[in-house]
C-alpha atoms as a PDB file:
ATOM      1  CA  UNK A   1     -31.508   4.149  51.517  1.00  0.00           C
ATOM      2  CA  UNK A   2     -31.297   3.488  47.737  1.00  0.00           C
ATOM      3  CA  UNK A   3     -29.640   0.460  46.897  1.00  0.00           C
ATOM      4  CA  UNK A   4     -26.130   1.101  44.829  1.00  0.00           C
ATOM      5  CA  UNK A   5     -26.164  -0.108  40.936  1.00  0.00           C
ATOM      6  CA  UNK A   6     -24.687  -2.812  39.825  1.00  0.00           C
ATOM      7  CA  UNK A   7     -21.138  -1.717  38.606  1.00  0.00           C
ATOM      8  CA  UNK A   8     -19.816  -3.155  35.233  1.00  0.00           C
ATOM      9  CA  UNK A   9     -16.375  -2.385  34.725  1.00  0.00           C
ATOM     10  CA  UNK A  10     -15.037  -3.085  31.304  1.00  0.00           C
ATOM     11  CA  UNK A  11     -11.353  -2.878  30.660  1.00  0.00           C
ATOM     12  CA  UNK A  12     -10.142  -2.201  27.432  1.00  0.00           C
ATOM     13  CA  UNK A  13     -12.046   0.271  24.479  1.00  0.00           C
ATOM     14  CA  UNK A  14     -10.918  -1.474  21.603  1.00  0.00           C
ATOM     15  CA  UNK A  15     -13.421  -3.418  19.185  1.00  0.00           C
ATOM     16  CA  UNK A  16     -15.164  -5.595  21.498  1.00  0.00           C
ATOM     17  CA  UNK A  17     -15.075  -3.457  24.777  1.00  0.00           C
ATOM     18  CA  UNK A  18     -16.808  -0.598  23.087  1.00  0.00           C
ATOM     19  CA  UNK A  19     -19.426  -2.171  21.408  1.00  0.00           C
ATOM     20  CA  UNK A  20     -20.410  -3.596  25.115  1.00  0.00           C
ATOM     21  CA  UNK A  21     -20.288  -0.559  26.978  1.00  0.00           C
ATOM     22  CA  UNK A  22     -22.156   0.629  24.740  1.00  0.00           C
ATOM     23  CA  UNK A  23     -24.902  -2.052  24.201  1.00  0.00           C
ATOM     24  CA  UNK A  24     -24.824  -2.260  28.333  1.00  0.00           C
ATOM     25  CA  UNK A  25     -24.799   1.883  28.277  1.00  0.00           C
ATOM     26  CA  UNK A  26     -28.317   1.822  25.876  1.00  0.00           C
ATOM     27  CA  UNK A  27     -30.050  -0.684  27.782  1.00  0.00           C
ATOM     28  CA  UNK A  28     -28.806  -1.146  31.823  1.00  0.00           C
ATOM     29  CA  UNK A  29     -27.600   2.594  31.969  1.00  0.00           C
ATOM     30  CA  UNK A  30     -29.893   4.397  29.901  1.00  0.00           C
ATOM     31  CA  UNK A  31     -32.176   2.913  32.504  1.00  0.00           C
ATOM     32  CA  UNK A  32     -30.292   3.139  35.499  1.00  0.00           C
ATOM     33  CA  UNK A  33     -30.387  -0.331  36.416  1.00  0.00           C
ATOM     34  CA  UNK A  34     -26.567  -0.476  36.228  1.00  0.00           C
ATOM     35  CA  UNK A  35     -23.472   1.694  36.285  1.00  0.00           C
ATOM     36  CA  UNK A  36     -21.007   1.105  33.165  1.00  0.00           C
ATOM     37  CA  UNK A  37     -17.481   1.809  33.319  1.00  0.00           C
ATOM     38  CA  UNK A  38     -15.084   1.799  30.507  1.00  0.00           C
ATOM     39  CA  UNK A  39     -11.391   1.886  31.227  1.00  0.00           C
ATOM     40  CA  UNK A  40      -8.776   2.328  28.614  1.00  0.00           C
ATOM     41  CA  UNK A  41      -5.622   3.802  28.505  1.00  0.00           C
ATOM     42  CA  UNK A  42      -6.148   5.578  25.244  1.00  0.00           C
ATOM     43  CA  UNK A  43      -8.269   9.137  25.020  1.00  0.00           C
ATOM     44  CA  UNK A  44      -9.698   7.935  21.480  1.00  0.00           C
ATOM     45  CA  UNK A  45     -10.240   4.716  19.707  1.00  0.00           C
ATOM     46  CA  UNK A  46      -9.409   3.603  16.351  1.00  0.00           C
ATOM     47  CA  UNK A  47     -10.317   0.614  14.535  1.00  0.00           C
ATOM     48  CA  UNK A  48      -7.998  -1.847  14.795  1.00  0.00           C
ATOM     49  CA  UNK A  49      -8.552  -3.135  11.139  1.00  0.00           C
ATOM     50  CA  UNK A  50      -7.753   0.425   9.904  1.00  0.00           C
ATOM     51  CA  UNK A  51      -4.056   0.723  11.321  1.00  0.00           C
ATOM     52  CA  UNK A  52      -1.989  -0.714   8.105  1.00  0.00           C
ATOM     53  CA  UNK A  53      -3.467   3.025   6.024  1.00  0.00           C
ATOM     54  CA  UNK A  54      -2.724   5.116   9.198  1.00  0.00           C
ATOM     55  CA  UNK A  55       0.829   3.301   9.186  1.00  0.00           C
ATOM     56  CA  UNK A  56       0.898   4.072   5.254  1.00  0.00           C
ATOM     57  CA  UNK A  57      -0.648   7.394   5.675  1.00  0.00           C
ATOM     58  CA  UNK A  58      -2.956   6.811   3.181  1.00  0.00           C
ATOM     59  CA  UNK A  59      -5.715   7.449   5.904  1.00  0.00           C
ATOM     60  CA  UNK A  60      -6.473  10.758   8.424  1.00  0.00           C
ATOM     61  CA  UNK A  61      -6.763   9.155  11.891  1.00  0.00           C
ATOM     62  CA  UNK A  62      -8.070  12.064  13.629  1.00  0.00           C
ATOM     63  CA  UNK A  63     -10.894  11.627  10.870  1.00  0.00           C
ATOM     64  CA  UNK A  64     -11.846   8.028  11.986  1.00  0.00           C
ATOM     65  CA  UNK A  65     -11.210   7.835  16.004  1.00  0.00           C
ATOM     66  CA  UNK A  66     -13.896   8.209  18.226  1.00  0.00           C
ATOM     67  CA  UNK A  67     -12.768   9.784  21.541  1.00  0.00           C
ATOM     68  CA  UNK A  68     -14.216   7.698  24.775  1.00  0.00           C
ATOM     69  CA  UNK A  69     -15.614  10.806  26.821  1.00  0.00           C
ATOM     70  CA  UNK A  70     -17.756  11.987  24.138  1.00  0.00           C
ATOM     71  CA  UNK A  71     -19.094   8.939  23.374  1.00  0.00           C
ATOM     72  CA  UNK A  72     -19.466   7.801  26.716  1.00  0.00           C
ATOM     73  CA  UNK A  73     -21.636  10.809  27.187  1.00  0.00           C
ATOM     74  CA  UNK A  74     -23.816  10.226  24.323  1.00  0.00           C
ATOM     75  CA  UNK A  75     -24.083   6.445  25.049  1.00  0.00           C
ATOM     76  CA  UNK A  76     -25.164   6.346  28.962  1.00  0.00           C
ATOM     77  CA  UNK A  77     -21.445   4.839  30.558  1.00  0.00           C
ATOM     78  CA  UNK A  78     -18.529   7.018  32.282  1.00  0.00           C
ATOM     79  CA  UNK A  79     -15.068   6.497  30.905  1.00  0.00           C
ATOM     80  CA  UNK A  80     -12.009   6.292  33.455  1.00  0.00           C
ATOM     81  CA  UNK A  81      -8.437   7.185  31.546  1.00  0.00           C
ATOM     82  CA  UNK A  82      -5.869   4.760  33.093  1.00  0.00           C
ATOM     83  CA  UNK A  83      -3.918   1.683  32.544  1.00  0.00           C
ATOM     84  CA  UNK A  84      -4.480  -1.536  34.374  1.00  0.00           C
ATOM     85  CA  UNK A  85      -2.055  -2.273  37.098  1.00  0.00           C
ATOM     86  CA  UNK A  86      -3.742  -4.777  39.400  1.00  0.00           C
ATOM     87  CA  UNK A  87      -6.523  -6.954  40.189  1.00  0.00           C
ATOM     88  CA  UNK A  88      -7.501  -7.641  43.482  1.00  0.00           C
ATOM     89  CA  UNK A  89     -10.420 -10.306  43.051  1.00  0.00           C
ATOM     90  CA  UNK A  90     -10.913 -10.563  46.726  1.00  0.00           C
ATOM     91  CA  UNK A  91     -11.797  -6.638  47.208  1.00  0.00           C
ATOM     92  CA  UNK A  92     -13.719  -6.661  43.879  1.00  0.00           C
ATOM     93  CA  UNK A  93     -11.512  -3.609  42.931  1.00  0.00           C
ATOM     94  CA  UNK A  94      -9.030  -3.062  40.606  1.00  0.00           C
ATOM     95  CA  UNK A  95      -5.765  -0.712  40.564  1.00  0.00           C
ATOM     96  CA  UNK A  96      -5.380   1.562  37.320  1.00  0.00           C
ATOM     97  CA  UNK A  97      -1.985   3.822  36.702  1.00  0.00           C
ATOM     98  CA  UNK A  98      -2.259   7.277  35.430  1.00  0.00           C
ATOM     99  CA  UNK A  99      -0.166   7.973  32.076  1.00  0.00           C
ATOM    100  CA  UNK A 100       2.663   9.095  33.536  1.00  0.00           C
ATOM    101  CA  UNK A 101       2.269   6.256  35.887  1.00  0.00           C
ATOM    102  CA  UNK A 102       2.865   8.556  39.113  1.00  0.00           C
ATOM    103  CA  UNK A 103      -0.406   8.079  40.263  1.00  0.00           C
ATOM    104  CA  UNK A 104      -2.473   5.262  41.128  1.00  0.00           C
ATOM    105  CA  UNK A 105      -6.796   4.868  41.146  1.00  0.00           C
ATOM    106  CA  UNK A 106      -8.656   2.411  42.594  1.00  0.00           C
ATOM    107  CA  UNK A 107     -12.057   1.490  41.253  1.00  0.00           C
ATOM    108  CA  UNK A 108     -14.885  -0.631  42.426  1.00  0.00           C
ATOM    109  CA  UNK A 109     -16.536  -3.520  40.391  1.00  0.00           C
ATOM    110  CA  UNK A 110     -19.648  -5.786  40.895  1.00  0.00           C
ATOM    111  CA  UNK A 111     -18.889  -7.611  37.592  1.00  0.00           C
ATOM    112  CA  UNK A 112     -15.131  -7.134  35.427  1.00  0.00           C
ATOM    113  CA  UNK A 113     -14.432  -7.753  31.781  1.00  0.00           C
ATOM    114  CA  UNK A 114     -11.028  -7.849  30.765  1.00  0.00           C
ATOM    115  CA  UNK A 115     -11.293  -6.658  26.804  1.00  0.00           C
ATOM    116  CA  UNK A 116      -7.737  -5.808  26.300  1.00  0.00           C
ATOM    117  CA  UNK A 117      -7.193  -7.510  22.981  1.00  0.00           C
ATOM    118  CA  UNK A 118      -4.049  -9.264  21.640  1.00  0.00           C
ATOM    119  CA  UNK A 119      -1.156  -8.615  20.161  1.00  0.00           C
ATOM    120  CA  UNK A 120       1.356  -9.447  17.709  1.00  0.00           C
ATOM    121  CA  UNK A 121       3.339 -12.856  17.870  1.00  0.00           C
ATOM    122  CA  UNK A 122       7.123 -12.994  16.897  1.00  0.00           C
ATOM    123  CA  UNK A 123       7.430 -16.820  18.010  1.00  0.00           C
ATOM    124  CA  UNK A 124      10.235 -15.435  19.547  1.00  0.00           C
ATOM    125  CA  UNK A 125      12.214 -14.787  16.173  1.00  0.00           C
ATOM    126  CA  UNK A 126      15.787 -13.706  17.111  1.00  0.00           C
ATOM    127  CA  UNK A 127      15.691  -9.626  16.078  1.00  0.00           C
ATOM    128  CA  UNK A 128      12.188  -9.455  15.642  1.00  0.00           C
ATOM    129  CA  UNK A 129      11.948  -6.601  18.536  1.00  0.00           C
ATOM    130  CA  UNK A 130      14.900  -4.905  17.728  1.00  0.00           C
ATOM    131  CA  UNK A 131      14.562  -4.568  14.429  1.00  0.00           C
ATOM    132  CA  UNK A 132      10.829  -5.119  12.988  1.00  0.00           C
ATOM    133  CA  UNK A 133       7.290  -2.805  13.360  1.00  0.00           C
ATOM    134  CA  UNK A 134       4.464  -4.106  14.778  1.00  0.00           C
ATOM    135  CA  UNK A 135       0.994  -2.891  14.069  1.00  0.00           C
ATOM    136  CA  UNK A 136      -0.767  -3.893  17.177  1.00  0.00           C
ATOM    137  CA  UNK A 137      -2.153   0.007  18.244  1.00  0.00           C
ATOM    138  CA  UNK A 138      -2.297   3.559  16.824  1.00  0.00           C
ATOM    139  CA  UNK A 139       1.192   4.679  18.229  1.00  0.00           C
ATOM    140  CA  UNK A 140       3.044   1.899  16.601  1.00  0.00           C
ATOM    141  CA  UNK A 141       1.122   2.860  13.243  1.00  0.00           C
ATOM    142  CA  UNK A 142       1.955   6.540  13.821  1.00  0.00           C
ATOM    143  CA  UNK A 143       5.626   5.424  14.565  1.00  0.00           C
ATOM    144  CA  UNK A 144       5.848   3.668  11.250  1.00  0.00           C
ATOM    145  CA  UNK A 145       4.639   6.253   9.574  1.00  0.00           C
ATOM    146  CA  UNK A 146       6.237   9.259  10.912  1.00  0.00           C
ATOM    147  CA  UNK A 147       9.722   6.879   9.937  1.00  0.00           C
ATOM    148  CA  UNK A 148       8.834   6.380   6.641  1.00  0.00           C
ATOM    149  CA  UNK A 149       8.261   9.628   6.129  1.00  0.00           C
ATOM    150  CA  UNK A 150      11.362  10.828   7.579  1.00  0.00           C
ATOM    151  CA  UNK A 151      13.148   8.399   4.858  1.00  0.00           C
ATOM    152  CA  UNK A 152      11.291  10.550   1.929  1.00  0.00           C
ATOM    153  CA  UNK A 153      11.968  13.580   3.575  1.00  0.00           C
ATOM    154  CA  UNK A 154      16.157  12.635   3.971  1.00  0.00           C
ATOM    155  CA  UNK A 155      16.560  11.399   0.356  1.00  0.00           C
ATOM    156  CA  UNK A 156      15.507  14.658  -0.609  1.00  0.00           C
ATOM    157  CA  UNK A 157      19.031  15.452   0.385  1.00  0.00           C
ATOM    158  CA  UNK A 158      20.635  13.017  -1.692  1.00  0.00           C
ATOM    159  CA  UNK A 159      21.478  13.444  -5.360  1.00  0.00           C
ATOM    160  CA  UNK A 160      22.314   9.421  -6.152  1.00  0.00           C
ATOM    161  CA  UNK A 161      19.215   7.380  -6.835  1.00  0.00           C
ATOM    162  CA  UNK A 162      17.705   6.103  -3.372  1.00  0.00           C
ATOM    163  CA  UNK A 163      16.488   2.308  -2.739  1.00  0.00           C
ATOM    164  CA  UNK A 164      13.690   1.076  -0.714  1.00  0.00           C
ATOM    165  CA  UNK A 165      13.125  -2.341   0.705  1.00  0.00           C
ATOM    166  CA  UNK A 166      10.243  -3.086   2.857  1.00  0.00           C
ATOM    167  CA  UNK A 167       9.593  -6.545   4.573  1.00  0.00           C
ATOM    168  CA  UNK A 168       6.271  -7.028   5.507  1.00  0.00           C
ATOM    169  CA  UNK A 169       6.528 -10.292   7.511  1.00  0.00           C
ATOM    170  CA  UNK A 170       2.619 -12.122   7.464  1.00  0.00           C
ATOM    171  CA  UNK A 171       0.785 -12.420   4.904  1.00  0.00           C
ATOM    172  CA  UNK A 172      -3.068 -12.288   7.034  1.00  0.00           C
ATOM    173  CA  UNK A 173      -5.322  -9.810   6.126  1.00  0.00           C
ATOM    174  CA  UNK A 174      -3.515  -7.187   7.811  1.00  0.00           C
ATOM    175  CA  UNK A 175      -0.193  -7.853   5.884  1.00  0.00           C
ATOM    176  CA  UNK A 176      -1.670  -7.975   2.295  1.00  0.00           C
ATOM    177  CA  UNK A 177      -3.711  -5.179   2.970  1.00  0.00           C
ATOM    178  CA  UNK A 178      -0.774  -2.979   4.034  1.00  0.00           C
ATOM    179  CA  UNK A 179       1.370  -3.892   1.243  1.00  0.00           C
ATOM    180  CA  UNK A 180      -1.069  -2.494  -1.250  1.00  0.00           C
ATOM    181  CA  UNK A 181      -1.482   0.766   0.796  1.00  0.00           C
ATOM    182  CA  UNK A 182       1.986   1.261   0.615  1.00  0.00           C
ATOM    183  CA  UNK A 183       2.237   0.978  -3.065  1.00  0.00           C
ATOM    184  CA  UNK A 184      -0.608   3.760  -3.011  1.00  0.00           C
ATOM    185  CA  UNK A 185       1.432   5.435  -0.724  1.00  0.00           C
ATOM    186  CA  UNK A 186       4.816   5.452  -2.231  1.00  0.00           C
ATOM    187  CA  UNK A 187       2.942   6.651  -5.843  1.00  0.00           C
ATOM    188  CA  UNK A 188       1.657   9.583  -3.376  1.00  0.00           C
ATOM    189  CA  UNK A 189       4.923  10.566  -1.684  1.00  0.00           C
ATOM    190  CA  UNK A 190       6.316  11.081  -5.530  1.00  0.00           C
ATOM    191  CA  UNK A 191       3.917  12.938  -7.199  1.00  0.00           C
ATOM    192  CA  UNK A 192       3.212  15.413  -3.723  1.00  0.00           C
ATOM    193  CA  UNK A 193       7.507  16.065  -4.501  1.00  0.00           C
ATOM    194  CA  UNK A 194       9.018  13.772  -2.607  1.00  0.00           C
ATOM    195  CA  UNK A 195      10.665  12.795  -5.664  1.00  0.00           C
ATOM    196  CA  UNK A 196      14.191  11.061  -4.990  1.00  0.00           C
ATOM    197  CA  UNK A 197      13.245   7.514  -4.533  1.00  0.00           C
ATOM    198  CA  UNK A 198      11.511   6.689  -7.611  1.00  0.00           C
ATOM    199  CA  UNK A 199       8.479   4.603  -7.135  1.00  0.00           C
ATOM    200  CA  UNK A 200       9.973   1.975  -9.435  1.00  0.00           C
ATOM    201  CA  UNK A 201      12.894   1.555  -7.020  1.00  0.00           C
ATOM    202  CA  UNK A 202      10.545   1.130  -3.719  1.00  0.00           C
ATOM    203  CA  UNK A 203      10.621  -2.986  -3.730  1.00  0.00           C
ATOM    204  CA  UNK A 204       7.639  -4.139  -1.479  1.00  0.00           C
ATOM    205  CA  UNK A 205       8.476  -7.994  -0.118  1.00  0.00           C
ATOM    206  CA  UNK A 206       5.417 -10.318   1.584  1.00  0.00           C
ATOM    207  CA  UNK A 207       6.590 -12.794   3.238  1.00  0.00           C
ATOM    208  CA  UNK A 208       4.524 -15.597   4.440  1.00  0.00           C
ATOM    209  CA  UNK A 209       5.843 -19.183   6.178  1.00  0.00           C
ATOM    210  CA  UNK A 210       2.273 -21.297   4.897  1.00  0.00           C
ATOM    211  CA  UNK A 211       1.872 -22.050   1.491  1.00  0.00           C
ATOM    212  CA  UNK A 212      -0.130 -19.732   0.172  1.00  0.00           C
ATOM    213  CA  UNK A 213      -1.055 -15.978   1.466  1.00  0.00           C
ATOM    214  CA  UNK A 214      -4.381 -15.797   3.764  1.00  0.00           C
ATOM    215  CA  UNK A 215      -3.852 -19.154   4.795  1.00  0.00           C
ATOM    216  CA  UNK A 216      -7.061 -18.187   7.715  1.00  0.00           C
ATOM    217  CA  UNK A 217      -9.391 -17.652   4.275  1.00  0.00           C
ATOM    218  CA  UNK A 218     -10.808 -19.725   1.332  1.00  0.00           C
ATOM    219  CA  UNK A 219      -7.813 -20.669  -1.685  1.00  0.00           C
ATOM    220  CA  UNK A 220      -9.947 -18.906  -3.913  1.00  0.00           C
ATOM    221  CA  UNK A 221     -10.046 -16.278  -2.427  1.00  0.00           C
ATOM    222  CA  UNK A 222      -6.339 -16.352  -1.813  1.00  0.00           C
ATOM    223  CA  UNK A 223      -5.495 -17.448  -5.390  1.00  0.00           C
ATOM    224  CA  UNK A 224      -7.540 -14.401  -6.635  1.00  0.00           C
ATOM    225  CA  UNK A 225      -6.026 -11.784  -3.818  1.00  0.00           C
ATOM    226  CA  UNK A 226      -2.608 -12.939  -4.847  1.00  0.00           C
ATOM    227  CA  UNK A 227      -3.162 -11.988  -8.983  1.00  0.00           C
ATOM    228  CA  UNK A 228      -4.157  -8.802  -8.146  1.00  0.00           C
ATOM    229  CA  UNK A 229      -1.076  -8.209  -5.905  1.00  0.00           C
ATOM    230  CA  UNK A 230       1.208  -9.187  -8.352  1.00  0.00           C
ATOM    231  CA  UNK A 231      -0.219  -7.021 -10.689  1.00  0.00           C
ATOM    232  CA  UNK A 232       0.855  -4.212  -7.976  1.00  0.00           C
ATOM    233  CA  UNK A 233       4.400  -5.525  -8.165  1.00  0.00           C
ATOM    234  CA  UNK A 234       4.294  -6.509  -4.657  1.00  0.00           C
ATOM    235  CA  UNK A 235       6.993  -9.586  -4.642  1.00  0.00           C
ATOM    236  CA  UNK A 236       5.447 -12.304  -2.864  1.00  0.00           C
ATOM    237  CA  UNK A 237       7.663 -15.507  -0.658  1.00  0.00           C
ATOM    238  CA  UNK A 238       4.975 -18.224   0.726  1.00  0.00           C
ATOM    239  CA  UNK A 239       6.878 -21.309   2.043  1.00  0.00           C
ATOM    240  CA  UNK A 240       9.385 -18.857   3.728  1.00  0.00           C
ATOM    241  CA  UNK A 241      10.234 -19.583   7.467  1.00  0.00           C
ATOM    242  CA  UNK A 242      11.882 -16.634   9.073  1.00  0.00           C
ATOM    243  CA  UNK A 243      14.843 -17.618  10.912  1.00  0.00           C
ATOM    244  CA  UNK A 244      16.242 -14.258  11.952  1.00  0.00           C
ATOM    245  CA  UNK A 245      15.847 -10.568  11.634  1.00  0.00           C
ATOM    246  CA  UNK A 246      18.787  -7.933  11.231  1.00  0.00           C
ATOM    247  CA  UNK A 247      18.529  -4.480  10.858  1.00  0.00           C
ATOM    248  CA  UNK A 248      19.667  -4.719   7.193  1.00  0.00           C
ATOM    249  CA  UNK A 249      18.355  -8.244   6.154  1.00  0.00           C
ATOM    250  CA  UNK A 250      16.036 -11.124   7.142  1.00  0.00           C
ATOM    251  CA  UNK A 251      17.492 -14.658   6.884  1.00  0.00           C
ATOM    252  CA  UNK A 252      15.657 -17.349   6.170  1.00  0.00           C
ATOM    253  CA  UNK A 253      15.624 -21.089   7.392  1.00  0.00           C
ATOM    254  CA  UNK A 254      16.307 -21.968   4.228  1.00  0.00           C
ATOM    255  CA  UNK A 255      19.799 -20.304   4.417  1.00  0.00           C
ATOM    256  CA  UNK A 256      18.706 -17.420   2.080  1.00  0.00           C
ATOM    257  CA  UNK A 257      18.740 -14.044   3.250  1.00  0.00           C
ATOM    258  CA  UNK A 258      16.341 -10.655   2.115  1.00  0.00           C
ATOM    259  CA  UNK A 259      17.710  -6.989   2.022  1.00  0.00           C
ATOM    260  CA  UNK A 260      15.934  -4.855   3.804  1.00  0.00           C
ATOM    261  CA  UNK A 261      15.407  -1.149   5.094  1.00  0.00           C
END
């Protein structure tokens, strides 16, 4: 009797978890000296770095995402569609839930890799779920951007000048670089005719409790990421702690407070 492969399950299709299944896929299963399994609860995956201009619509997703069967077929490894539910080390298995979560799938596993990622940290900020968007995965960028859209699409109905005062609360990579999509973006929604907020009345706020902006990079490079910024009109708080988060204003430790929409 042939002996079974060697069964490498890898949970999670985001940056890391794709590139190894399918490194392991062109090697061990191009070969058939191992099965490869990929398990994520997503159809398609998007780069994670890419969210902030699906969030500010100034990208196509549908352009950019790579969907997990199709590339599963091309690259040697099977994809499973499910969410992790369980681990049961002893059995070597684990349990995965279908989306709607009725049913339940167990799979297998000679060696596991847990590549689920991270997400977002709020430290806990009073508010911060209630009231703020978080950019961790494609449906919270869709989410943002389908709302901000809505906004453009309701002041059409209004015939006093509209206000708009975004918070973007971090100023890493991810926060700088979606401040300056959105200033792309709200020069877009004006000139396609969504013309009753006025780009000049869209106040973009980054808010950062180090220093300096990109506190994880070189000062140079922050010192010359910051000009050009400015230059956008992007208002920019460094030093600011964020002591709590409303759904019309963010307060500061400080004692000062930030409108916001």
């Amino acid at each position: 009797m042939a002996q079974e492969l060697h069964h490498i399950v890898v949970v999670g299709g985001g940056a890391g978890g794709l590139e190894l299944v399918t490194r392991l896929g062109n090697s061990l299963g191009k070969q058939a000296k191992a099965k490869i399994t990929l398990v994520d609860q997503n159809l398609t995956h998007i780069w994670k770095p890419l969210l902030h201009e699906i969030a500010a619509g100034t990208l196509d997703p549908y352009s950019e995402e790579v969907n997990y069967f199709a590339h599963a077929a091309r690259h040697h490894y099977q994809f499973v569609s499910g969410s992790l539910c369980n681990v049961l080390p002893e059995k070597k298995q684990i349990q995965l839930c279908s989306a709607t979560g009725k049913n339940l799938k167990t799979l297998s596993y000679d060696t596991l890799v847990l590549a689920v990622g991270s997400v977002s940290n709020d430290f806990n900020t009073e508010g911060a779920k209630e009231y703020c968007y978080f950019l961790d995965n494609r449906a919270q960028a869709d989410q943002f951007q389908k709302d901000l859209l809505n906004t453009y699409l309701d002041a059409q109905y209004s015939q006093q000048p509209n206000h708009l005062n975004i918070a973007i609360i971090g100023a890493g990579a991810t926060g700088v670089e979606l401040a300056a999509q959105l200033v792309e973006a709200k020069e877009n929604f004006y000139r396609y005719g969504l013309n009753h907020i006025h780009p000049d009345l869209v106040k973009i706020t980054l808010i950062e409790a180090a220093d300096r902006i990109l506190p994880a990079l070189p000062e140079k490079v922050a010192e010359n990421t910051l000009r050009q910024i400015k230059t956008l009109g992007i208002e920019v708080l460094t030093g600011h702690k964020v002591q709590h988060v409303a759904k019309d204003h963010i307060s500061f430790q400080d004692g000062s407070a930030l409108q916001t929409d």
